[in-house]
PDB file of N, CA and C in Angstrom:
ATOM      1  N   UNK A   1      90.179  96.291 104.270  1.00  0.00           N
ATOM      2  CA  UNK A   1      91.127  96.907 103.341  1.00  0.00           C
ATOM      3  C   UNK A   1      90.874  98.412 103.280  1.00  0.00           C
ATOM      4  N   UNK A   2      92.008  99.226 103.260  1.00  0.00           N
ATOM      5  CA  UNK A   2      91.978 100.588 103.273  1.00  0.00           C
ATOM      6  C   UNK A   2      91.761 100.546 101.632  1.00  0.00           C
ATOM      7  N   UNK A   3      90.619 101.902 101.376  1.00  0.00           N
ATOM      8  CA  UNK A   3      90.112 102.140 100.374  1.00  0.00           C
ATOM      9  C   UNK A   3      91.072 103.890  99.972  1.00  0.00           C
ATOM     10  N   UNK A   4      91.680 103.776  98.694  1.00  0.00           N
ATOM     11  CA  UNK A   4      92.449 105.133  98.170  1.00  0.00           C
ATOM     12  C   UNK A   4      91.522 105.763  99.062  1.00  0.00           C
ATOM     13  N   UNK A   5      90.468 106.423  98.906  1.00  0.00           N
ATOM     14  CA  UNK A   5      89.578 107.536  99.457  1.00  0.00           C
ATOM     15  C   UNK A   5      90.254 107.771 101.195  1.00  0.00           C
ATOM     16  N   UNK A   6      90.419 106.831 101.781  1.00  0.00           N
ATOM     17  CA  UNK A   6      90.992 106.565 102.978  1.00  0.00           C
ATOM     18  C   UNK A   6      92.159 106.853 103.164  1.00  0.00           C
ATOM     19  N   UNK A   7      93.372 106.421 102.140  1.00  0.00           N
ATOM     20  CA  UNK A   7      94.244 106.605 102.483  1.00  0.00           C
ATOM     21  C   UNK A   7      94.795 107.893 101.736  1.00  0.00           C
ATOM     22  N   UNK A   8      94.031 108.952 101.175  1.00  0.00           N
ATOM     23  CA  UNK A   8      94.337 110.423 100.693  1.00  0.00           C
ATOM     24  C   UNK A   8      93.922 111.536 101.970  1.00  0.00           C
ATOM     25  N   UNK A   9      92.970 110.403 103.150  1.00  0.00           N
ATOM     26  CA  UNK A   9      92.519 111.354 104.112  1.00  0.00           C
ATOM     27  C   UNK A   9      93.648 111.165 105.211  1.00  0.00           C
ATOM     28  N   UNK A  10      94.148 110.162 105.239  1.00  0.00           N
ATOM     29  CA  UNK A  10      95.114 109.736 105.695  1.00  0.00           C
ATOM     30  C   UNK A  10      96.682 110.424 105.488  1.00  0.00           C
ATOM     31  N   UNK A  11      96.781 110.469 103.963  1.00  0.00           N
ATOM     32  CA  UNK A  11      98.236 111.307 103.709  1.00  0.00           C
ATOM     33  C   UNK A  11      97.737 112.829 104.363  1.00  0.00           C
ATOM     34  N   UNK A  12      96.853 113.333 104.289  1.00  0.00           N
ATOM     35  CA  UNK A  12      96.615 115.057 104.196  1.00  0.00           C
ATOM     36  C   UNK A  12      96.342 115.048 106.081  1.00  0.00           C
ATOM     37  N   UNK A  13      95.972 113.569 106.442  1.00  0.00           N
ATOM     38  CA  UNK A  13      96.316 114.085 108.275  1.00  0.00           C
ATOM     39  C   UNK A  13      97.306 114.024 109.059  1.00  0.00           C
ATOM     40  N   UNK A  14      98.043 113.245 108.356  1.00  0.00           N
ATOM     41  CA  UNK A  14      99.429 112.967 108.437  1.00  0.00           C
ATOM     42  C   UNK A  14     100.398 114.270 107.614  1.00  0.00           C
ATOM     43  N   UNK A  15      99.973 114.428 107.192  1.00  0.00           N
ATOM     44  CA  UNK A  15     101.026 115.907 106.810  1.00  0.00           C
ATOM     45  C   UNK A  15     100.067 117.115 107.616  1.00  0.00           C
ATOM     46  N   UNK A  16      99.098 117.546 108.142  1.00  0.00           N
ATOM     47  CA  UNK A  16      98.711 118.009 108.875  1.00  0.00           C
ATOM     48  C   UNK A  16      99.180 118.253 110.451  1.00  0.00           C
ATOM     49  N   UNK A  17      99.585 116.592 111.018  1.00  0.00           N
ATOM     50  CA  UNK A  17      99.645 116.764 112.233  1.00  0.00           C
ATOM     51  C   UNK A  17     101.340 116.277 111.945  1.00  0.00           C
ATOM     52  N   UNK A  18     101.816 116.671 110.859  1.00  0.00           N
ATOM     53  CA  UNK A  18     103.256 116.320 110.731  1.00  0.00           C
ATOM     54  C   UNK A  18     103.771 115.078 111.213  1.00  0.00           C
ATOM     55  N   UNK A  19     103.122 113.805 111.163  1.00  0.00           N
ATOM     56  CA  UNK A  19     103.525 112.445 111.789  1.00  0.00           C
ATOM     57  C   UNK A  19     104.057 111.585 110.380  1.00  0.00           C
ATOM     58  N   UNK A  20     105.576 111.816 110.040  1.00  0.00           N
ATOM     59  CA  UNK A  20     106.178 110.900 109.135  1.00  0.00           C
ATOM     60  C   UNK A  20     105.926 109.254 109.026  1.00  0.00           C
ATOM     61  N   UNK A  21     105.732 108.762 110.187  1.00  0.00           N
ATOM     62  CA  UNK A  21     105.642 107.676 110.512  1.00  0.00           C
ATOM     63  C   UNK A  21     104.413 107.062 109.811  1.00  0.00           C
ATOM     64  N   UNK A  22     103.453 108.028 109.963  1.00  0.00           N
ATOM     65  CA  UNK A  22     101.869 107.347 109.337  1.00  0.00           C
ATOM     66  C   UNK A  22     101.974 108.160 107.968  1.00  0.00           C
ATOM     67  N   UNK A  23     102.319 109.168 107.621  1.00  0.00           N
ATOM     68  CA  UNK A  23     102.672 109.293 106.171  1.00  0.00           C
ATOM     69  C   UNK A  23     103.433 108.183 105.531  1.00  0.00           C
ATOM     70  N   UNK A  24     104.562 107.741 105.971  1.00  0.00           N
ATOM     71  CA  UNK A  24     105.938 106.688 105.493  1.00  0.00           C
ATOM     72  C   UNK A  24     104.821 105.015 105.519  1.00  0.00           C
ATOM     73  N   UNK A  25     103.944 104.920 106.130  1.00  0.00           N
ATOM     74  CA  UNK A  25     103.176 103.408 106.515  1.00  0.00           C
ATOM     75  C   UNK A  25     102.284 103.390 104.868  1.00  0.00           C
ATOM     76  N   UNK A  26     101.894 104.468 104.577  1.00  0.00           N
ATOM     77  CA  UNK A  26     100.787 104.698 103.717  1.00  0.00           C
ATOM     78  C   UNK A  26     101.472 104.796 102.214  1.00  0.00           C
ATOM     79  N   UNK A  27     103.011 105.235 102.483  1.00  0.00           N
ATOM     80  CA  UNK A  27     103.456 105.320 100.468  1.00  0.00           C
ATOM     81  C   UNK A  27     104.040 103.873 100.071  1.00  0.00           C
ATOM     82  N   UNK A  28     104.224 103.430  98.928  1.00  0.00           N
ATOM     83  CA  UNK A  28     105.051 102.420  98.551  1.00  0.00           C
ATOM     84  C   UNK A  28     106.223 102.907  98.566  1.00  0.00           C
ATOM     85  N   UNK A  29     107.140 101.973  98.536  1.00  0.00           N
ATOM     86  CA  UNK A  29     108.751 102.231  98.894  1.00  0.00           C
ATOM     87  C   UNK A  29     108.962 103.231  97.342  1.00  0.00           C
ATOM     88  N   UNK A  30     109.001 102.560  96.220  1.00  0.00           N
ATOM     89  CA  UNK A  30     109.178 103.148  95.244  1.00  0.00           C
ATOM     90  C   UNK A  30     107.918 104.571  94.034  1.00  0.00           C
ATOM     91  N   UNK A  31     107.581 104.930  95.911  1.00  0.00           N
ATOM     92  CA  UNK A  31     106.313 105.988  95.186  1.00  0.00           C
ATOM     93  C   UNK A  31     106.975 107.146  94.313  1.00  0.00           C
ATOM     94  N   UNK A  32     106.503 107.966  93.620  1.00  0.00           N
ATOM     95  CA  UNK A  32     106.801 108.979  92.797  1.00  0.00           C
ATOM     96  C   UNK A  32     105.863 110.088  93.140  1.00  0.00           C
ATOM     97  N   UNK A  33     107.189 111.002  93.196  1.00  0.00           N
ATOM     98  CA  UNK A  33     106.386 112.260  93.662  1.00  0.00           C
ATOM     99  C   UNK A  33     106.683 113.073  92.225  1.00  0.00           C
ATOM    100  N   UNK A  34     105.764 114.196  91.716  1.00  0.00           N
ATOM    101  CA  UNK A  34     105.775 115.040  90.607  1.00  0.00           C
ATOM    102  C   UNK A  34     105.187 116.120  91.119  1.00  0.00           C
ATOM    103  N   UNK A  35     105.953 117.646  91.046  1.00  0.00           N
ATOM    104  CA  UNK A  35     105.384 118.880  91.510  1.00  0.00           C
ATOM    105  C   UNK A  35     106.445 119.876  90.682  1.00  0.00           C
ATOM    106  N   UNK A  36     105.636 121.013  91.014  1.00  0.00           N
ATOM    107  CA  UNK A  36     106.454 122.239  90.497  1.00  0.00           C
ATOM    108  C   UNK A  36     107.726 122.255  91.286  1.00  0.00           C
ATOM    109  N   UNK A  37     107.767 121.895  92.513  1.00  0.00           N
ATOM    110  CA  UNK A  37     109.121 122.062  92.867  1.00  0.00           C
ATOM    111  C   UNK A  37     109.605 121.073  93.498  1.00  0.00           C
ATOM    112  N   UNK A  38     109.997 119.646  92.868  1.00  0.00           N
ATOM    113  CA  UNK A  38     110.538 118.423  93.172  1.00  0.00           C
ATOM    114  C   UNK A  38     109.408 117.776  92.495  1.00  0.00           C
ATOM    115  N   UNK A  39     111.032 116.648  92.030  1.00  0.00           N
ATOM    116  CA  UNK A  39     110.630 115.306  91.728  1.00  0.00           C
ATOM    117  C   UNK A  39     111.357 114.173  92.476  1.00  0.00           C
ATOM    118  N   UNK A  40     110.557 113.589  92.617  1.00  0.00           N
ATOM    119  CA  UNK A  40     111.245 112.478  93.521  1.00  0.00           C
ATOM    120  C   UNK A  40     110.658 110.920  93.126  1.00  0.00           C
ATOM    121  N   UNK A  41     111.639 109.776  93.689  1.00  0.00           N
ATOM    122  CA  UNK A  41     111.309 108.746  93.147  1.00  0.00           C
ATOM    123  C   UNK A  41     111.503 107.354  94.447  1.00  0.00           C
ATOM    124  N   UNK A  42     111.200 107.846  95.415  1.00  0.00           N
ATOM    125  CA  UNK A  42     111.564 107.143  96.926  1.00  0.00           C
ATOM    126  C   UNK A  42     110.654 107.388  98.069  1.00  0.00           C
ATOM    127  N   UNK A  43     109.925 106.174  98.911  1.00  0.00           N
ATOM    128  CA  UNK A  43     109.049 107.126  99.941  1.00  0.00           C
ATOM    129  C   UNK A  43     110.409 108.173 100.982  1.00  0.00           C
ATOM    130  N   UNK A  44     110.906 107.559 100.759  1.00  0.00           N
ATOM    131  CA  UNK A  44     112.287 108.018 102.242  1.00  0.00           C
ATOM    132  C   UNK A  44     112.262 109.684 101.953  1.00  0.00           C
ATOM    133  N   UNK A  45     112.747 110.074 100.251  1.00  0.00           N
ATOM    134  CA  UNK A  45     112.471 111.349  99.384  1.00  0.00           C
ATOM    135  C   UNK A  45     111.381 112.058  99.663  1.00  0.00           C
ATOM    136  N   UNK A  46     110.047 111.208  99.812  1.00  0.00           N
ATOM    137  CA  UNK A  46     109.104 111.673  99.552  1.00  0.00           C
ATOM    138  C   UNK A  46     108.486 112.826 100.836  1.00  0.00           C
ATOM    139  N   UNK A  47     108.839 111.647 102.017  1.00  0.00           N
ATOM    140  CA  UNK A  47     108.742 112.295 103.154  1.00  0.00           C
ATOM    141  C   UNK A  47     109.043 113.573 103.972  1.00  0.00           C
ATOM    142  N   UNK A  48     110.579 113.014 103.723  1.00  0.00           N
ATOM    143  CA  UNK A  48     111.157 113.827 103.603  1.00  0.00           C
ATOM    144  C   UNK A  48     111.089 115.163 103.450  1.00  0.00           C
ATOM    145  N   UNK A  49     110.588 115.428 101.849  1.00  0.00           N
ATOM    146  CA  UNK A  49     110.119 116.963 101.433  1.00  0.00           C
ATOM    147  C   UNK A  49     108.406 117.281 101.957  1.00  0.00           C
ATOM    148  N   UNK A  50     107.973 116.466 102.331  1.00  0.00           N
ATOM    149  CA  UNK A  50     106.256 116.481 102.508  1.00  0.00           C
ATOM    150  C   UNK A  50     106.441 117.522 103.953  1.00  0.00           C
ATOM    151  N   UNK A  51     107.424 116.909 104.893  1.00  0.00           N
ATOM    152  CA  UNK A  51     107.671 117.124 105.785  1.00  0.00           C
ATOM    153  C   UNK A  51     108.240 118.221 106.161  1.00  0.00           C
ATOM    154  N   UNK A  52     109.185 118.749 105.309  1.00  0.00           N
ATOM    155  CA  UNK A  52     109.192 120.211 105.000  1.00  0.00           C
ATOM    156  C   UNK A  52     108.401 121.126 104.825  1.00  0.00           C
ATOM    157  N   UNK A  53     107.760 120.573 103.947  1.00  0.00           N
ATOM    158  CA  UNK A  53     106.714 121.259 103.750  1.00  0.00           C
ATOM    159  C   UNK A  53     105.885 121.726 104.630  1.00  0.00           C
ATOM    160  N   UNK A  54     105.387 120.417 105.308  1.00  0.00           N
ATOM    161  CA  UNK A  54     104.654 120.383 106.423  1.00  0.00           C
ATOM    162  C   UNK A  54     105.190 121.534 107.801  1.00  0.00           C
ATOM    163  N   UNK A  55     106.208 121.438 107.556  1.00  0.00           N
ATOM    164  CA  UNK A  55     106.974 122.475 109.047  1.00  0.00           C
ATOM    165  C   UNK A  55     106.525 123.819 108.902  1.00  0.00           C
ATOM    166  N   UNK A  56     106.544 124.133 107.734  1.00  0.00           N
ATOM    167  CA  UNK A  56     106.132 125.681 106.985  1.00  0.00           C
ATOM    168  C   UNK A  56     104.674 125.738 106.650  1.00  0.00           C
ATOM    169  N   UNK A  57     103.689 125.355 106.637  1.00  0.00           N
ATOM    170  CA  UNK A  57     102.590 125.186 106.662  1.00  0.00           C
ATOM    171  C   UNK A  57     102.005 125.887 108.033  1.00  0.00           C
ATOM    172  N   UNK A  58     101.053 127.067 107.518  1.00  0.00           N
ATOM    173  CA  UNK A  58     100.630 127.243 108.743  1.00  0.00           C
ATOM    174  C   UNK A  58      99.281 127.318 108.625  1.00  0.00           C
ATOM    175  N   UNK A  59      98.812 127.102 107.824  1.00  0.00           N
ATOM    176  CA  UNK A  59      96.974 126.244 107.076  1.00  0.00           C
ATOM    177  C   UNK A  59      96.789 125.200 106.057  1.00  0.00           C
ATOM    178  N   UNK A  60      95.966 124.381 106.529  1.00  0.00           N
ATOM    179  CA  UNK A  60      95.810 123.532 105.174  1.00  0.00           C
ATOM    180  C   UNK A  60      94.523 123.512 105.238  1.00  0.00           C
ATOM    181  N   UNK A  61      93.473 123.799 103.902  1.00  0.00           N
ATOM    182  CA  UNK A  61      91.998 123.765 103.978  1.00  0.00           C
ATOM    183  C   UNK A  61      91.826 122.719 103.023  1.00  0.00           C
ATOM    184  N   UNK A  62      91.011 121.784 103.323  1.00  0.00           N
ATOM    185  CA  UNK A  62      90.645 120.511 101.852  1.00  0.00           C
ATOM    186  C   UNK A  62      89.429 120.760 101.366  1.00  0.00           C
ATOM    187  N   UNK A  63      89.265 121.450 100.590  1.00  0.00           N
ATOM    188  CA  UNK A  63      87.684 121.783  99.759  1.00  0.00           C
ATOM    189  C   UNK A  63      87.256 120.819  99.140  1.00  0.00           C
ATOM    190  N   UNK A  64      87.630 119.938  98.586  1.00  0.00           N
ATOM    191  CA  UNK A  64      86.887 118.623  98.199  1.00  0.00           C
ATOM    192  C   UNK A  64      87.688 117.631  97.448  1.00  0.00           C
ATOM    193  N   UNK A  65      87.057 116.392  97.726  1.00  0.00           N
ATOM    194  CA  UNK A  65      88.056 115.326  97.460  1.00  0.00           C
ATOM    195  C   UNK A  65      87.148 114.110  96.650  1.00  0.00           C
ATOM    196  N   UNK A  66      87.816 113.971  95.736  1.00  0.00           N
ATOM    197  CA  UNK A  66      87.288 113.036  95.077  1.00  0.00           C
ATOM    198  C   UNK A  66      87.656 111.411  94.289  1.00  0.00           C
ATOM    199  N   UNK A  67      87.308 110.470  94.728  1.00  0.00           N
ATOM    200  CA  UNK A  67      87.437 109.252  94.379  1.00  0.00           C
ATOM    201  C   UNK A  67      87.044 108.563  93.049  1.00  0.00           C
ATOM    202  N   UNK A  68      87.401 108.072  92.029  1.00  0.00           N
ATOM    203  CA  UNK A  68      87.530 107.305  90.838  1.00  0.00           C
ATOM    204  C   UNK A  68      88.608 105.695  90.636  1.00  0.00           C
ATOM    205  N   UNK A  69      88.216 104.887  91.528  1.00  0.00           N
ATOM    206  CA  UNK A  69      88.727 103.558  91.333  1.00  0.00           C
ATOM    207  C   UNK A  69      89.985 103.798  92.294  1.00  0.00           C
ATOM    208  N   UNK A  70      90.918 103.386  92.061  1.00  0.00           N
ATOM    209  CA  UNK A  70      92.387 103.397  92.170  1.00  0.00           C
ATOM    210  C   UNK A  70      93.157 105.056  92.534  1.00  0.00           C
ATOM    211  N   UNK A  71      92.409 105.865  91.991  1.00  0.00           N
ATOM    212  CA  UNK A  71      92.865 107.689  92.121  1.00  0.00           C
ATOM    213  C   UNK A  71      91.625 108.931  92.756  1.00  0.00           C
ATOM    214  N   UNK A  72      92.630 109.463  93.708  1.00  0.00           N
ATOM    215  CA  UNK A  72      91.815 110.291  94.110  1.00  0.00           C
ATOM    216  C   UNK A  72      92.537 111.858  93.756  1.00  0.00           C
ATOM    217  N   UNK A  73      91.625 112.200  93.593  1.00  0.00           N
ATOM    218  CA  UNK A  73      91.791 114.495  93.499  1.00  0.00           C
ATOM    219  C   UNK A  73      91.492 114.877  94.601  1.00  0.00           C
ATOM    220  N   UNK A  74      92.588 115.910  95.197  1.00  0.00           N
ATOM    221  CA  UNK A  74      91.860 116.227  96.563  1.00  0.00           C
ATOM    222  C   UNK A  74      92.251 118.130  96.015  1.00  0.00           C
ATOM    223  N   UNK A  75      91.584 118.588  96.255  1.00  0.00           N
ATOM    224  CA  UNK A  75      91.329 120.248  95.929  1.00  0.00           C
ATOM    225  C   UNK A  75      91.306 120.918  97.213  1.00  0.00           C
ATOM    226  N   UNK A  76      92.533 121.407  97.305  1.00  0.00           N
ATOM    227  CA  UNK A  76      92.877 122.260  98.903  1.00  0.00           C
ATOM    228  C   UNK A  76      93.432 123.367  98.498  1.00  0.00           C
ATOM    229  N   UNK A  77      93.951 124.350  99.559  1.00  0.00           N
ATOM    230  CA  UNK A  77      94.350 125.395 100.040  1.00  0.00           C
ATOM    231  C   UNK A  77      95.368 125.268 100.724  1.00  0.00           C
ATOM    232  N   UNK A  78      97.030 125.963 101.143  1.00  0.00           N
ATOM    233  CA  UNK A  78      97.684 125.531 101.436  1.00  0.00           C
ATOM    234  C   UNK A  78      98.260 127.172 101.970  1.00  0.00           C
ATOM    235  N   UNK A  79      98.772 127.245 103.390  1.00  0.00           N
ATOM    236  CA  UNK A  79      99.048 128.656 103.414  1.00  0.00           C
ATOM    237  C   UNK A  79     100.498 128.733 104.510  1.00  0.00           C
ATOM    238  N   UNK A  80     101.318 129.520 103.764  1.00  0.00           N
ATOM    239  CA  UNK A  80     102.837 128.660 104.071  1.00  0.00           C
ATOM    240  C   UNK A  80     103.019 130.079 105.046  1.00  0.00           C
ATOM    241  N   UNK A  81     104.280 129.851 105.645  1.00  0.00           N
ATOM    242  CA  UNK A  81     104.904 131.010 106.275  1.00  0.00           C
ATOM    243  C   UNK A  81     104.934 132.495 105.507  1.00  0.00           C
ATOM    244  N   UNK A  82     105.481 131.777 104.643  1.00  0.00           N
ATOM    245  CA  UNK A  82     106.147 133.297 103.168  1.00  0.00           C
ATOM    246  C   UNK A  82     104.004 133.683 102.120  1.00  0.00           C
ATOM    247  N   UNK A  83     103.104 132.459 101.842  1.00  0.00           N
ATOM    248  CA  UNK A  83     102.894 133.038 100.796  1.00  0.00           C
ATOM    249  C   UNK A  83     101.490 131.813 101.565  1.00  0.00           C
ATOM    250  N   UNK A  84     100.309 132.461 100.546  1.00  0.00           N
ATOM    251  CA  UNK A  84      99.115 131.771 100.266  1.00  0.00           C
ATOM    252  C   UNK A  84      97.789 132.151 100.745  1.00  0.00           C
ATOM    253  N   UNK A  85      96.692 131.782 100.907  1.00  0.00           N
ATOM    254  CA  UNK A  85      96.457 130.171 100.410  1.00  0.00           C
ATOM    255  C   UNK A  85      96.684 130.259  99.058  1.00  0.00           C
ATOM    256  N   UNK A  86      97.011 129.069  98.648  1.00  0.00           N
ATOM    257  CA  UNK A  86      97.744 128.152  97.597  1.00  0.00           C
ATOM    258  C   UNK A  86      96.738 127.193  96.720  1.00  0.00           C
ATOM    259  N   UNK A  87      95.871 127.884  95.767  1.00  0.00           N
ATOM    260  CA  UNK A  87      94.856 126.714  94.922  1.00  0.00           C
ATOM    261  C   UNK A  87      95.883 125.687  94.746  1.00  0.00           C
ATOM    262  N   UNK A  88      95.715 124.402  95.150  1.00  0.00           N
ATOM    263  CA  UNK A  88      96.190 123.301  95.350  1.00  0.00           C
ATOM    264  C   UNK A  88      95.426 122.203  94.759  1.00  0.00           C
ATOM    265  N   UNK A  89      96.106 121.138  93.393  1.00  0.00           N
ATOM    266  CA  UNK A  89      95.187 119.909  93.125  1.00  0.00           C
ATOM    267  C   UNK A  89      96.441 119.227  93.258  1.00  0.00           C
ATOM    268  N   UNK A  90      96.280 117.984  94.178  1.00  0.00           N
ATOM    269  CA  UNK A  90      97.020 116.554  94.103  1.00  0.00           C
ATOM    270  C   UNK A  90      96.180 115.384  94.449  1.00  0.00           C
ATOM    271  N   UNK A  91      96.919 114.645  92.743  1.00  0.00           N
ATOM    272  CA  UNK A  91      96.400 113.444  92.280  1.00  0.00           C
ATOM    273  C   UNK A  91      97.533 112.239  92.803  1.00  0.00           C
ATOM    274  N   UNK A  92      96.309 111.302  93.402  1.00  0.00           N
ATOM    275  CA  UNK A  92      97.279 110.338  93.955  1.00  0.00           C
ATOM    276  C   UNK A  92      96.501 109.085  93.572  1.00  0.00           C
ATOM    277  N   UNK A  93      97.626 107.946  93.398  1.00  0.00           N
ATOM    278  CA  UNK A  93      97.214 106.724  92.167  1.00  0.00           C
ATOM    279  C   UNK A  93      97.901 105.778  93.802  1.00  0.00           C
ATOM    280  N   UNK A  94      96.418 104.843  93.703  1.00  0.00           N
ATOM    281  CA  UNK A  94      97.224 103.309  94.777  1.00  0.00           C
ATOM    282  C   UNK A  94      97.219 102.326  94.090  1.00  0.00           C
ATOM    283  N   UNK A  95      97.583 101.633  94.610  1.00  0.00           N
ATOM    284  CA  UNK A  95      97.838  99.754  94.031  1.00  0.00           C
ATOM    285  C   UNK A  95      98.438  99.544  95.454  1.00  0.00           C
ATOM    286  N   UNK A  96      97.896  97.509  95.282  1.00  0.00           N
ATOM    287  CA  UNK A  96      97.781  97.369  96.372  1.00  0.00           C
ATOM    288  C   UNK A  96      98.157  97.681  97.820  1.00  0.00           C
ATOM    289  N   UNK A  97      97.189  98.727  97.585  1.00  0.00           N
ATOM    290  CA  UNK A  97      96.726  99.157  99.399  1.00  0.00           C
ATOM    291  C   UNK A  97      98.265 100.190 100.069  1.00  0.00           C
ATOM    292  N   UNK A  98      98.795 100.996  98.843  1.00  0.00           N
ATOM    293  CA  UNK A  98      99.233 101.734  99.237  1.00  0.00           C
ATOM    294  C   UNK A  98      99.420 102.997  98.111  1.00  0.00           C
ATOM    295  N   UNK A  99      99.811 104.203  98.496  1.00  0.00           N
ATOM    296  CA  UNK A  99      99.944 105.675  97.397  1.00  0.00           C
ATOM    297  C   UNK A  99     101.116 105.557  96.707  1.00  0.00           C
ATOM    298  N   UNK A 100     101.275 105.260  95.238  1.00  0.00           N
ATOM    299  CA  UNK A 100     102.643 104.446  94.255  1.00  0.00           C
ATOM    300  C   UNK A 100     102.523 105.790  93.737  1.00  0.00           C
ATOM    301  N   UNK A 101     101.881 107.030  93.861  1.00  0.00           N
ATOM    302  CA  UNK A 101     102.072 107.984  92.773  1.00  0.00           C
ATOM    303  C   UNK A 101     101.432 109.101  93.219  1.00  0.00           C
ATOM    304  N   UNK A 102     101.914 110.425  93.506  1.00  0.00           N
ATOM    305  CA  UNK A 102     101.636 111.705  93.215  1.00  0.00           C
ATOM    306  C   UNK A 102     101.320 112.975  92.368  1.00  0.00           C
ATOM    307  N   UNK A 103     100.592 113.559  92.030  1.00  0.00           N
ATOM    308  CA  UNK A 103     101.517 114.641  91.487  1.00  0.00           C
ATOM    309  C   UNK A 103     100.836 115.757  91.761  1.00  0.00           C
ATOM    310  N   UNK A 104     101.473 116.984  92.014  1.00  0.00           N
ATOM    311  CA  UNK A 104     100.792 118.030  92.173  1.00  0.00           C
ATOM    312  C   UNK A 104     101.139 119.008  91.378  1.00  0.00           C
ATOM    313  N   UNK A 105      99.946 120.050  91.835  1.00  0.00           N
ATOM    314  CA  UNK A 105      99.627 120.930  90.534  1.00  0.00           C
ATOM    315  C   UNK A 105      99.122 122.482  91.303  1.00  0.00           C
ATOM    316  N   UNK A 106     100.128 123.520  91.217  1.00  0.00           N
ATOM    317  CA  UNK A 106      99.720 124.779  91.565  1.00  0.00           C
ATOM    318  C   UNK A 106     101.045 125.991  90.949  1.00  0.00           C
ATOM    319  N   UNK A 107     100.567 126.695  91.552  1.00  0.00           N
ATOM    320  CA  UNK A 107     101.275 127.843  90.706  1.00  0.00           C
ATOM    321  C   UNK A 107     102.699 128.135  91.570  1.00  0.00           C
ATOM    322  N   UNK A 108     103.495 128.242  91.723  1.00  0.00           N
ATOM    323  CA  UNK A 108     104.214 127.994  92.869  1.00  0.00           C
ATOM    324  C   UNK A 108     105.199 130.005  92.895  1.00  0.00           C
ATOM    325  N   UNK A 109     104.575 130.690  91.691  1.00  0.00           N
ATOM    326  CA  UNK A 109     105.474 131.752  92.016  1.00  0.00           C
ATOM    327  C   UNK A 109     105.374 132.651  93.210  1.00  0.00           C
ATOM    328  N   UNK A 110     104.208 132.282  93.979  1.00  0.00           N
ATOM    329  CA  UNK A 110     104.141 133.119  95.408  1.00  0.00           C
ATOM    330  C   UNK A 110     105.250 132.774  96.611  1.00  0.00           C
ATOM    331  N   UNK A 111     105.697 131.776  96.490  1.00  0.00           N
ATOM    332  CA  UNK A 111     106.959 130.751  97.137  1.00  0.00           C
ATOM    333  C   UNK A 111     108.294 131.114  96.432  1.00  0.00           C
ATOM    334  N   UNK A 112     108.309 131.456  95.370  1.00  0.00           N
ATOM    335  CA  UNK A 112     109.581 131.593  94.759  1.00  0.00           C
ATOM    336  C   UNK A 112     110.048 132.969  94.762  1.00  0.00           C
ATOM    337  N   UNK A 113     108.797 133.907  95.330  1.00  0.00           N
ATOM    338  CA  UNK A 113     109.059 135.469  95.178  1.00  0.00           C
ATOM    339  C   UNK A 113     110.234 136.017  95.890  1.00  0.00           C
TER     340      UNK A 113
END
């Protein structure tokens, strides 16, 4: 059984090497995403924007990641075309053996400038 800790290293290599396919294997259908800029309530949604994201990404650093039962914190850096690195915290909640919940947390006015 894939352990959350696993599958947060999993979402962040998969949005790394931009592969929807192993991002889309890893969310529940009805995951929830929460951020400064989108909310969403669909993996199809979810991807979708991850993946965007992901296109514009031209660093991602993971400074540390941390596990508590069911939720992990992963504390990164994020450095886009337009703006960053990006103090970055996203909290992600599993049940059975897949990511049902997101949310992230950063300042987003360097992106909006």
């Amino acid at each position: 059984m894939t352990t959350p800790l696993e599958l947060a290293e999993t979402y962040f290599s998969a949005w790394q090497d931009q592969d929807a396919d192993r991002l889309r294997s890893i969310l529940s259908d009805d995951v929830t995403f929460e951020g400064p800029l989108a909310t969403i309530d669909n993996a199809e949604e979810a991807v979708e924007g991850l993946m965007g994201l992901a296109a514009a990404t031209t660093d991602l650093q993971v400074r540390r990641r941390l596990a508590d039962g069911d939720d992990v914190i992963t504390w990164f850096e994020i450095t886009t075309e337009d703006a960053g690195p990006l103090p970055t915290a996203n909290w992600s909640h599993v049940e059975n053996g897949r990511i049902t919940a997101i949310r992230v947390a950063f300042d987003p006015r360097p992106l909006l400038g």
